[in-house]
Protein backbone atom coordinates (compact mmCIF):
# COMPACT_ATOMS: atom_id res chain seq x y z
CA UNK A 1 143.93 35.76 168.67
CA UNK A 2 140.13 34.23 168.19
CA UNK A 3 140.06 30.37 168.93
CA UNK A 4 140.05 28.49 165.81
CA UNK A 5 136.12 26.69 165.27
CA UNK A 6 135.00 23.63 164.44
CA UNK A 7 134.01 23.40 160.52
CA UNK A 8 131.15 21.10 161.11
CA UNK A 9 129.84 23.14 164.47
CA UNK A 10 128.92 25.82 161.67
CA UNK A 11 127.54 23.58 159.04
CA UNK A 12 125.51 22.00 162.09
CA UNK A 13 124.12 25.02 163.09
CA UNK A 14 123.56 26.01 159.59
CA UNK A 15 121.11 23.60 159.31
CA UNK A 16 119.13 23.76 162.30
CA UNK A 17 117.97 27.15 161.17
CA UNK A 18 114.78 28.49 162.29
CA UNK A 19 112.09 31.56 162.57
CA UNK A 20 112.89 31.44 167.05
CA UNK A 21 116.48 31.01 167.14
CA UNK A 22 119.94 32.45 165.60
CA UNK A 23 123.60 31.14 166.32
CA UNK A 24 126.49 33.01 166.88
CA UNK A 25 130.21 32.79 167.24
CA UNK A 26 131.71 33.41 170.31
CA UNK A 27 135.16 34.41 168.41
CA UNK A 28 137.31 33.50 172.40
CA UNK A 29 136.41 29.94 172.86
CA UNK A 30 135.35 28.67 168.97
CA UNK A 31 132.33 27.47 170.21
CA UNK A 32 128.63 28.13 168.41
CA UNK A 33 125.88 29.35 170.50
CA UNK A 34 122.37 28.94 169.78
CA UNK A 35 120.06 30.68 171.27
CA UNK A 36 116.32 31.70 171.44
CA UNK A 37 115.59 35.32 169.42
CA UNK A 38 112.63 36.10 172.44
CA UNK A 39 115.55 35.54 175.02
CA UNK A 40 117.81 37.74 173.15
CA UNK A 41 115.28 40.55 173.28
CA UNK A 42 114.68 40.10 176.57
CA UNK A 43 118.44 40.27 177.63
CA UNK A 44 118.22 43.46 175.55
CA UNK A 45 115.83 44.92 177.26
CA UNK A 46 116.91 43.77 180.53
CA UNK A 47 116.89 46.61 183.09
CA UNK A 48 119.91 44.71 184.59
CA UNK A 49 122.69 46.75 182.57
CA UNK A 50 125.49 44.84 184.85
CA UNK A 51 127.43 43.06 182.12
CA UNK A 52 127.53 39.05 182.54
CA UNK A 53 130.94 37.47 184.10
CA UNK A 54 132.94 36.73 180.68
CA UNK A 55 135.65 34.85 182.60
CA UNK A 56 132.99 32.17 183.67
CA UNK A 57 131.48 29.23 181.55
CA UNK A 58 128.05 30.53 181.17
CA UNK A 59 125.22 27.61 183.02
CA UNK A 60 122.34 28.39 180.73
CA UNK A 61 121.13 29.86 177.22
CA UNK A 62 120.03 33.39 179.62
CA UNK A 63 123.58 33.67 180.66
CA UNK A 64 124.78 32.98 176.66
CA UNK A 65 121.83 35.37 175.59
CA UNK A 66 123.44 38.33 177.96
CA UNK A 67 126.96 37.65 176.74
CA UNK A 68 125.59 38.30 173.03
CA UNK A 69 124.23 41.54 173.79
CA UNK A 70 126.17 42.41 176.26
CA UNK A 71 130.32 41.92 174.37
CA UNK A 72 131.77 42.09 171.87
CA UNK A 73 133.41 38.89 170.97
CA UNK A 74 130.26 37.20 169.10
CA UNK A 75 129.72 36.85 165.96
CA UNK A 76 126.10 36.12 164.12
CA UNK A 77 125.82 32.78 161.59
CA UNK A 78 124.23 33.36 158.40
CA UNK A 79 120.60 32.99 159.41
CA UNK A 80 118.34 30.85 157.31
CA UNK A 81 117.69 33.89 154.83
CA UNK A 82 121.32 34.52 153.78
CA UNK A 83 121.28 30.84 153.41
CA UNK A 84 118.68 30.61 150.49
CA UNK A 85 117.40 26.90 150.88
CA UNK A 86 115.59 26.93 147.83
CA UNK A 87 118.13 28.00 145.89
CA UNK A 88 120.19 25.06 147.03
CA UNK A 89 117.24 22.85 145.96
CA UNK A 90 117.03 24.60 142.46
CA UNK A 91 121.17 23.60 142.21
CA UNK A 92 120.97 20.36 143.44
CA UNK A 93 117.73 19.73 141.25
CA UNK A 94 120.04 21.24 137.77
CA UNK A 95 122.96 18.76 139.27
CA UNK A 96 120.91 15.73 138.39
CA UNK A 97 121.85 13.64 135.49
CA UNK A 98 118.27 12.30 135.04
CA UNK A 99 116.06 14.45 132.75
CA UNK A 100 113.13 13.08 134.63
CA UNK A 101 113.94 13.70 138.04
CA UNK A 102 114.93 16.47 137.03
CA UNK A 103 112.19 18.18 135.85
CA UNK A 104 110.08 16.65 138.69
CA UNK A 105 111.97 18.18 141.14
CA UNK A 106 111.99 21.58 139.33
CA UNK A 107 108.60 21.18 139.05
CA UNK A 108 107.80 20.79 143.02
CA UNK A 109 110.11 23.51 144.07
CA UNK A 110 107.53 26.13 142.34
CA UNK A 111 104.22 27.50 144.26
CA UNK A 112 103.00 27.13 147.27
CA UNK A 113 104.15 24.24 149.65
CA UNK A 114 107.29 24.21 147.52
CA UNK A 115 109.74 23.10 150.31
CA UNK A 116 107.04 19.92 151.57
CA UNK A 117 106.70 19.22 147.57
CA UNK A 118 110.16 19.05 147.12
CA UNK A 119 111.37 17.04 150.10
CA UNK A 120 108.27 14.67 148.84
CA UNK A 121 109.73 14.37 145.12
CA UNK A 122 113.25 13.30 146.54
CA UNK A 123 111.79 10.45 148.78
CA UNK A 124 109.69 9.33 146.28
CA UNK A 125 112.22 9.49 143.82
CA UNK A 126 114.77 7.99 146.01
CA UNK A 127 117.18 10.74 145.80
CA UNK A 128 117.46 11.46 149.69
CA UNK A 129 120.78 10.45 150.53
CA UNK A 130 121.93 12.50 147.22
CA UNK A 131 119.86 15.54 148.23
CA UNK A 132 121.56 15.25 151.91
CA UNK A 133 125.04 15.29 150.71
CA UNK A 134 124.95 17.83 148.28
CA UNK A 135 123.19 20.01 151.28
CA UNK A 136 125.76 19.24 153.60
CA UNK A 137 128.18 20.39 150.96
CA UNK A 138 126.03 23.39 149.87
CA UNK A 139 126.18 24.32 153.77
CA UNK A 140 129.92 23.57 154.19
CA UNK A 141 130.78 26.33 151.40
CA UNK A 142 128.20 28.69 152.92
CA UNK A 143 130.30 28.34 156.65
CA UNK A 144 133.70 28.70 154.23
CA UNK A 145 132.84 31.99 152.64
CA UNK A 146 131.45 33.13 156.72
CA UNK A 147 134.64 32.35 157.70
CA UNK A 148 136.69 34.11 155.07
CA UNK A 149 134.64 37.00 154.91
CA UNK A 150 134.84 37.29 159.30
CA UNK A 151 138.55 35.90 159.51
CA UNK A 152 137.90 33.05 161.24
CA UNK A 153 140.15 30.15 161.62
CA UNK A 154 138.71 26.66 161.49
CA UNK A 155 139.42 23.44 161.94
């Protein structure tokens, strides 16, 4: 039976999305794995096809990298495509009670430099700690559906 995970270890991982990483479930232990997409390539290409010691606590993120490739028992987080940022902006943006803000924040989330333009318009409109929480929430729902749509049990 997979090891139940941590709610928040998703949503945390979930937002340190980037371009030169992805995160992944190891579905034995619960725990999230991040790891660098050049090392995973690398431990793809290895020439060393001897599969990595699954009974041991891996020491570092080449040891994690060869596990991914190399078993079975991981499972990839939504990377920061399937998570659709500006979408969340657009909802949290439509959430707002103020016509002005609003419509300012609608407005910055269009063009180019729409993520900097945005994350200006909530500062300056002092909507930060709003924008945050509905984020965190946004994210929370995003690791919910994973979870339901994987079978994982969390915590």
């Amino acid at each position: 039976m997979p090891a139940p995970v941590r709610l928040t270890d998703i949503v945390d991982a979930l937002e340190m999305q980037s371009d030169e990483q992805s995160s992944f479930l190891d579905l034995e232990t619960g725990k999230v794995e991040t790891v660098s997409r050049d090392l995973l390539r690398e431990a793809e290409a290895s020439e060393d096809d001897e599969e990595p010691d699954l009974l041991e606590e891996p020491d570092d993120e080449w040891e994690i990298a060869r596990r991914i490739v190399f078993s079975d028992r991981f499972r990839k987080l939504p990377t920061k495509f399937e998570v659709h940022e500006w979408e969340i902006m657009r909802e949290f943006a439509d959430s707002l009670e103020s016509g002005k803000i609003r419509e300012d924040l609608l407005r910055a989330i269009h063009g180019s430099g729409a993520f900097r333009h945005f994350k200006d318009s909530i500062r300056r409109q002092g909507a930060e700690p709003a924008w945050f929480a509905f984020r965190t929430e946004a994210l929370k729902q995003i690791a919910l559906d994973w979870c339901e749509e994987h079978g994982v049990v969390w915590t």
